[in-house]
C-alpha atoms as a PDB file:
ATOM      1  CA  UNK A   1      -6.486 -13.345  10.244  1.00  0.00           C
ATOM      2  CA  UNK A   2      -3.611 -12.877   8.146  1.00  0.00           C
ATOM      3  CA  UNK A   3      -1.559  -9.579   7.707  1.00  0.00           C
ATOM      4  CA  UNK A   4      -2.689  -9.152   4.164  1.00  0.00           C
ATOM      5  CA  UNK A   5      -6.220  -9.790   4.848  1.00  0.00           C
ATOM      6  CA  UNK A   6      -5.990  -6.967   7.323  1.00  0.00           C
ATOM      7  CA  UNK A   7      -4.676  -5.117   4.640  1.00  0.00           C
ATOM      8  CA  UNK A   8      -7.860  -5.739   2.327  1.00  0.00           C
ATOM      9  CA  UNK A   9     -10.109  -5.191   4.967  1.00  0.00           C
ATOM     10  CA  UNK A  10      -8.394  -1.638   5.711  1.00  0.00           C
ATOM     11  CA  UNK A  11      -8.967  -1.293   1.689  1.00  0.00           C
ATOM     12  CA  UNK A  12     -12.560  -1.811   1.621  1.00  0.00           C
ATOM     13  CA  UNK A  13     -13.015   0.564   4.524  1.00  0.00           C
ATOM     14  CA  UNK A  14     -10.727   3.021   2.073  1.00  0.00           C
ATOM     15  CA  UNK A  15     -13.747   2.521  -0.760  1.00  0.00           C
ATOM     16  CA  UNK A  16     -16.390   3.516   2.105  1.00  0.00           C
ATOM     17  CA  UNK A  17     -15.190   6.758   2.316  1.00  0.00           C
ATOM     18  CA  UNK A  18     -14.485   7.490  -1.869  1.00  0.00           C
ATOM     19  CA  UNK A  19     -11.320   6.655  -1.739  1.00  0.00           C
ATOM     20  CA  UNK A  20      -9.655   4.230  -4.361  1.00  0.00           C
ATOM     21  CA  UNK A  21      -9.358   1.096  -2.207  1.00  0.00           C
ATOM     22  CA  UNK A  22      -6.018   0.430  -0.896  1.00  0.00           C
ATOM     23  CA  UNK A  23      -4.830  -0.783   2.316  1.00  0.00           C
ATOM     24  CA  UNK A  24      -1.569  -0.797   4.536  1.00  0.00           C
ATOM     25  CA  UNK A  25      -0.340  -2.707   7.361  1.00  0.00           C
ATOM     26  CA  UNK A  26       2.852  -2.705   9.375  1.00  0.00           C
ATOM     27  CA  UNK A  27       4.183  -5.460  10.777  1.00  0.00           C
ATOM     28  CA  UNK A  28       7.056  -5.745  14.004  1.00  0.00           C
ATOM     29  CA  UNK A  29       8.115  -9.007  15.287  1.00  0.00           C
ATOM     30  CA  UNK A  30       4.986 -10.585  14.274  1.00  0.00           C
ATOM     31  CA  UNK A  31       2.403  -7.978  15.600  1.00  0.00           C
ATOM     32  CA  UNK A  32       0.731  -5.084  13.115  1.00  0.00           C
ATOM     33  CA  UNK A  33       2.264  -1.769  14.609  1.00  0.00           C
ATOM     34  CA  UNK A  34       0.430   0.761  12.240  1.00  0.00           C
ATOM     35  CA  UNK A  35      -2.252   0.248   9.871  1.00  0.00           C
ATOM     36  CA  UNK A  36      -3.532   2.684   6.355  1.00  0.00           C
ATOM     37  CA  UNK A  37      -6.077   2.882   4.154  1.00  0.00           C
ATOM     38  CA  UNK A  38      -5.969   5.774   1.196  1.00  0.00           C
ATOM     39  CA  UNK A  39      -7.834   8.795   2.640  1.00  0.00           C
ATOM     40  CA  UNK A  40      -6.951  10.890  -0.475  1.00  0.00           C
ATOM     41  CA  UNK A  41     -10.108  11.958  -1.663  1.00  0.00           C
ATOM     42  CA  UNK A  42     -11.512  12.125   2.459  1.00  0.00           C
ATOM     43  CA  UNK A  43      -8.701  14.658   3.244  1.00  0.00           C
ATOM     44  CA  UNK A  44      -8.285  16.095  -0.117  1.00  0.00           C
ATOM     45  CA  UNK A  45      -4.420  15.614  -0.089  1.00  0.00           C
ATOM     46  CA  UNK A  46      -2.598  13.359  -2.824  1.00  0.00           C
ATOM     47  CA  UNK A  47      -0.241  12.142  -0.764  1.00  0.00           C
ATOM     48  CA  UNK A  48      -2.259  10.501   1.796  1.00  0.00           C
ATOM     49  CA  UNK A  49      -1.342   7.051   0.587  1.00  0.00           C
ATOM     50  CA  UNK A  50      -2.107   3.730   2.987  1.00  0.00           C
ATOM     51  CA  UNK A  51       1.713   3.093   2.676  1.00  0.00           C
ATOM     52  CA  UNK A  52       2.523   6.445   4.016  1.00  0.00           C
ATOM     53  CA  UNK A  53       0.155   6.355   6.769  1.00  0.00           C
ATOM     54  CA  UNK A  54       1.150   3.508   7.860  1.00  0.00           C
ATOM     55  CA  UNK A  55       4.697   4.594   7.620  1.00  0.00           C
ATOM     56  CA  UNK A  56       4.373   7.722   9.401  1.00  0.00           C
ATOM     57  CA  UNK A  57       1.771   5.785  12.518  1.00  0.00           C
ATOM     58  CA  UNK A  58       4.575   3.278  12.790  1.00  0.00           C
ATOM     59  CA  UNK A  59       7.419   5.479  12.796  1.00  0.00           C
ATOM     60  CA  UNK A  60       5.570   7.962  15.855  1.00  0.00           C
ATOM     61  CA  UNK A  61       4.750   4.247  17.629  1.00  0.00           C
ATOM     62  CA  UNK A  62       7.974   3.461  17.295  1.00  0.00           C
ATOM     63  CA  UNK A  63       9.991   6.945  18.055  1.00  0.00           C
ATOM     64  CA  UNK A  64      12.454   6.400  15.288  1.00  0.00           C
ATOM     65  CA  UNK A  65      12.884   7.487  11.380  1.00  0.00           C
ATOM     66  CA  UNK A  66      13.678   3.910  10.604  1.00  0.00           C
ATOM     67  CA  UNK A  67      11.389   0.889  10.566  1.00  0.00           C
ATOM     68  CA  UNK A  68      14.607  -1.693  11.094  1.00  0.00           C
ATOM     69  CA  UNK A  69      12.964  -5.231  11.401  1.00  0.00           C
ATOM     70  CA  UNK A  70       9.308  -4.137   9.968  1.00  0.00           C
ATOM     71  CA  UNK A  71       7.304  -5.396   7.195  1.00  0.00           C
ATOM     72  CA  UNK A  72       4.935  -4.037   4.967  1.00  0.00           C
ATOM     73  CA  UNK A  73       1.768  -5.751   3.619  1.00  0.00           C
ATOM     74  CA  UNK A  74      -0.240  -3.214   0.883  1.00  0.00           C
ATOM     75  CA  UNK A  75      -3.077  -4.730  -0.982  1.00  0.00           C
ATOM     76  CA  UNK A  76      -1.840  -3.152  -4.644  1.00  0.00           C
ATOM     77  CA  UNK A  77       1.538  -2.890  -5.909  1.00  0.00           C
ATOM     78  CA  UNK A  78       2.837   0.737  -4.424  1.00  0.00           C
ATOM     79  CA  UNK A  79       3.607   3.157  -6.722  1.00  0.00           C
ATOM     80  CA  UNK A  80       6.817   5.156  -7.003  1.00  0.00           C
ATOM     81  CA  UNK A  81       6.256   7.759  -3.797  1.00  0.00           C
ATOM     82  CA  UNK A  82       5.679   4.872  -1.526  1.00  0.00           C
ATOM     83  CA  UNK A  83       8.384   2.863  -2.777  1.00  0.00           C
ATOM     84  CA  UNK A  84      10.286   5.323  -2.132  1.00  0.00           C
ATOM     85  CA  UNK A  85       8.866   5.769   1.103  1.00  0.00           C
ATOM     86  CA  UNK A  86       9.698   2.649   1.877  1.00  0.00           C
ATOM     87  CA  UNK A  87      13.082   2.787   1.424  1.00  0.00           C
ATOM     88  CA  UNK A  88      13.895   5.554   3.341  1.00  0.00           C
ATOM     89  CA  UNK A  89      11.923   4.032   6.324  1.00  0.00           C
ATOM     90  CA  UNK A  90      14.109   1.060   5.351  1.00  0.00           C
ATOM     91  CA  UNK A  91      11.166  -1.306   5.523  1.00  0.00           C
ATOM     92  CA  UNK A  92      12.450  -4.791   5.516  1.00  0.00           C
ATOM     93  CA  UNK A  93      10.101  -6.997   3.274  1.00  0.00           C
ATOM     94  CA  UNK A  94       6.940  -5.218   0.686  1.00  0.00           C
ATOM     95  CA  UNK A  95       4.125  -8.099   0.098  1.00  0.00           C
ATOM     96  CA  UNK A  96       1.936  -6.483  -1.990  1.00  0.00           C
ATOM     97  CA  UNK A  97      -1.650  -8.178  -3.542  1.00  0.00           C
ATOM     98  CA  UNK A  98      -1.564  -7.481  -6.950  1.00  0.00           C
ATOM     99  CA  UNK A  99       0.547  -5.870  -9.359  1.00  0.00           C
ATOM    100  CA  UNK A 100      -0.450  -2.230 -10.591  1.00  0.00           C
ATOM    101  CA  UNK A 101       0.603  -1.949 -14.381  1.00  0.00           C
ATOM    102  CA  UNK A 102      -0.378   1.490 -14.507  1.00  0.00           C
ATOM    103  CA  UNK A 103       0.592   3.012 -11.450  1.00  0.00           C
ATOM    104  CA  UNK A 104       3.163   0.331  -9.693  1.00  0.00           C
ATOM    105  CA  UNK A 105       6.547   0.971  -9.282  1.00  0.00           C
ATOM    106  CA  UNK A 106       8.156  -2.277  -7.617  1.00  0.00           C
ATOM    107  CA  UNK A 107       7.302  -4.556 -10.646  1.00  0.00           C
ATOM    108  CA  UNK A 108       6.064  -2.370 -13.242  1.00  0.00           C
ATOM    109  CA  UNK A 109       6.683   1.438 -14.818  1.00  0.00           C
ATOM    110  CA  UNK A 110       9.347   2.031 -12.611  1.00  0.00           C
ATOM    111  CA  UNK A 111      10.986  -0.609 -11.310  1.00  0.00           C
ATOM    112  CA  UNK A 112      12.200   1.629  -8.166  1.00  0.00           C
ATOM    113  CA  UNK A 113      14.629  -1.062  -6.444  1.00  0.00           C
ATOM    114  CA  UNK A 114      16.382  -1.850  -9.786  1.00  0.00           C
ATOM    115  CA  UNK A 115      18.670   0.782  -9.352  1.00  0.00           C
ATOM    116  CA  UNK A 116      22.161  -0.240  -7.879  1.00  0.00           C
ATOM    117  CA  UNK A 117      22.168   3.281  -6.303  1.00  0.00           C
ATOM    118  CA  UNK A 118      18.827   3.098  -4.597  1.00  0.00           C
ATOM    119  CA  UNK A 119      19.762   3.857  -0.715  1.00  0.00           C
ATOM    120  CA  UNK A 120      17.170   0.867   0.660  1.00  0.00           C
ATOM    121  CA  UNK A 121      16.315  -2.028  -0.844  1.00  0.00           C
ATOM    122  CA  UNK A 122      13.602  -4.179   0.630  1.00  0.00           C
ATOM    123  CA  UNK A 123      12.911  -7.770  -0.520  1.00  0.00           C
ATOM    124  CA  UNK A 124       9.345  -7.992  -2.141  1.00  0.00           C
ATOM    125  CA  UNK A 125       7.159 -10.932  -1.920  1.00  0.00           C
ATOM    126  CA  UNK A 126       4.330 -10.685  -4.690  1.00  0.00           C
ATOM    127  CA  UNK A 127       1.279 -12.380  -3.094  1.00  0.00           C
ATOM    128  CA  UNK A 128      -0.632 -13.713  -5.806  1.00  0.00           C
ATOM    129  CA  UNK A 129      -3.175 -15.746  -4.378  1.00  0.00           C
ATOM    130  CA  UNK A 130      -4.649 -12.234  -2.858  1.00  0.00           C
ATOM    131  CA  UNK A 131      -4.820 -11.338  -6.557  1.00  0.00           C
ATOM    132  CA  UNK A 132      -8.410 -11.418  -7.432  1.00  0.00           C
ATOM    133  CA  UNK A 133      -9.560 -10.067  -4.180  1.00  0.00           C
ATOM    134  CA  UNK A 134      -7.596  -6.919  -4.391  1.00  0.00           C
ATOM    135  CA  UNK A 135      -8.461  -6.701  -7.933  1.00  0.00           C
ATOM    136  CA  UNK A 136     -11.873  -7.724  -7.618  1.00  0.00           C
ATOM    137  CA  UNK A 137     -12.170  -4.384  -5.123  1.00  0.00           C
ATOM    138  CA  UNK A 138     -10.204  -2.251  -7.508  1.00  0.00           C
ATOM    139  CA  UNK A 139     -12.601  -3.103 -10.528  1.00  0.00           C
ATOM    140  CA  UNK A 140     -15.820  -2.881  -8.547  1.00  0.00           C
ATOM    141  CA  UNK A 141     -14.646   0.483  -7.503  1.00  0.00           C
ATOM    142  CA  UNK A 142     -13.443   2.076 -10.906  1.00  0.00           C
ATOM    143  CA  UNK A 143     -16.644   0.451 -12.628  1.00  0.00           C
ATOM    144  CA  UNK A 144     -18.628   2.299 -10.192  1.00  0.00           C
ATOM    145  CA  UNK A 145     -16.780   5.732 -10.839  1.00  0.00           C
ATOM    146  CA  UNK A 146     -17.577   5.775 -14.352  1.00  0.00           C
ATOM    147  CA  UNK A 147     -20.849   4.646 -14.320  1.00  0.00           C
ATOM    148  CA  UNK A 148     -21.667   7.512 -11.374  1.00  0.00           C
ATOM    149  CA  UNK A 149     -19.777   9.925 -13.788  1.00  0.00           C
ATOM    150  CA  UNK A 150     -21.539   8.711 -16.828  1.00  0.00           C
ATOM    151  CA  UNK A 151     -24.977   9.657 -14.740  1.00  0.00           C
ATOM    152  CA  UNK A 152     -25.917   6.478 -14.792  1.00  0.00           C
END
């Protein structure tokens, strides 16, 4: 199964428990080191992110601050607190799913690693053919949000 697949399965599980669904995995010399999925509404905390779980499981795996050599697969574009995140762990390569207009910060709003004076920057790799499954999840789970809040 590929890394990003993992990734969108750790999303969907992230939708099981009400949160919106977005998954995380970290990847060392070939082999997932740390996996996320957003637990923000489960834990009530808004910075409970997959990409910082995943950052912080792989970073206590590995017993450094730095994730030299890793890679990051995240099934929506990560907005501007992970990419940031990111950089300080000094992640080596983002693939992300789709892009986020709203919330993204690689591709979109942002643009985090555009800045010549941004410490870390990690090459991205915009996965497109994962497109309509990641957004297919987002959709289903925003449409059903509304309609629960609409009392329908």
């Amino acid at each position: 199964m590929s890394f990003m697949k993992q990734a969108l399965n750790l999303a969907i599980r992230a939708k099981s428990h009400g949160d919106v669904p977005i998954g995380a995995v970290i990847v060392k010399d070939g082999k997932i080191i740390a996996r996320g999925e957003n637990q923000v509404q489960q834990k009530k905390n808004p910075t409970l992110h997959a990409e910082i779980i995943a950052i912080n499981k792989a970073c206590k795996k590995l017993g450094t601050k730095f994730l030299d050599g890793c890679d990051i697969y995240v099934s929506l574009e990560p907005c501007a607190m992970c990419a940031t995140a990111i950089s300080f762990a000094r992640i080596k390569n983002v693939y992300f799913a789709a892009q986020d207009i709203k919330g993204g910060a690689i591709l979109n709003n942002a643009n985090i690693y555009d800045n010549d004076k941004h410490l870390w920057k990690p090459a991205i790799h915009y996965l497109q053919e994962y497109e309509k499954e990641s957004a297919k999840l987002l959709k289903a789970f925003f449409q059903e949000l509304r309609k629960n809040k609409n009392g329908e």
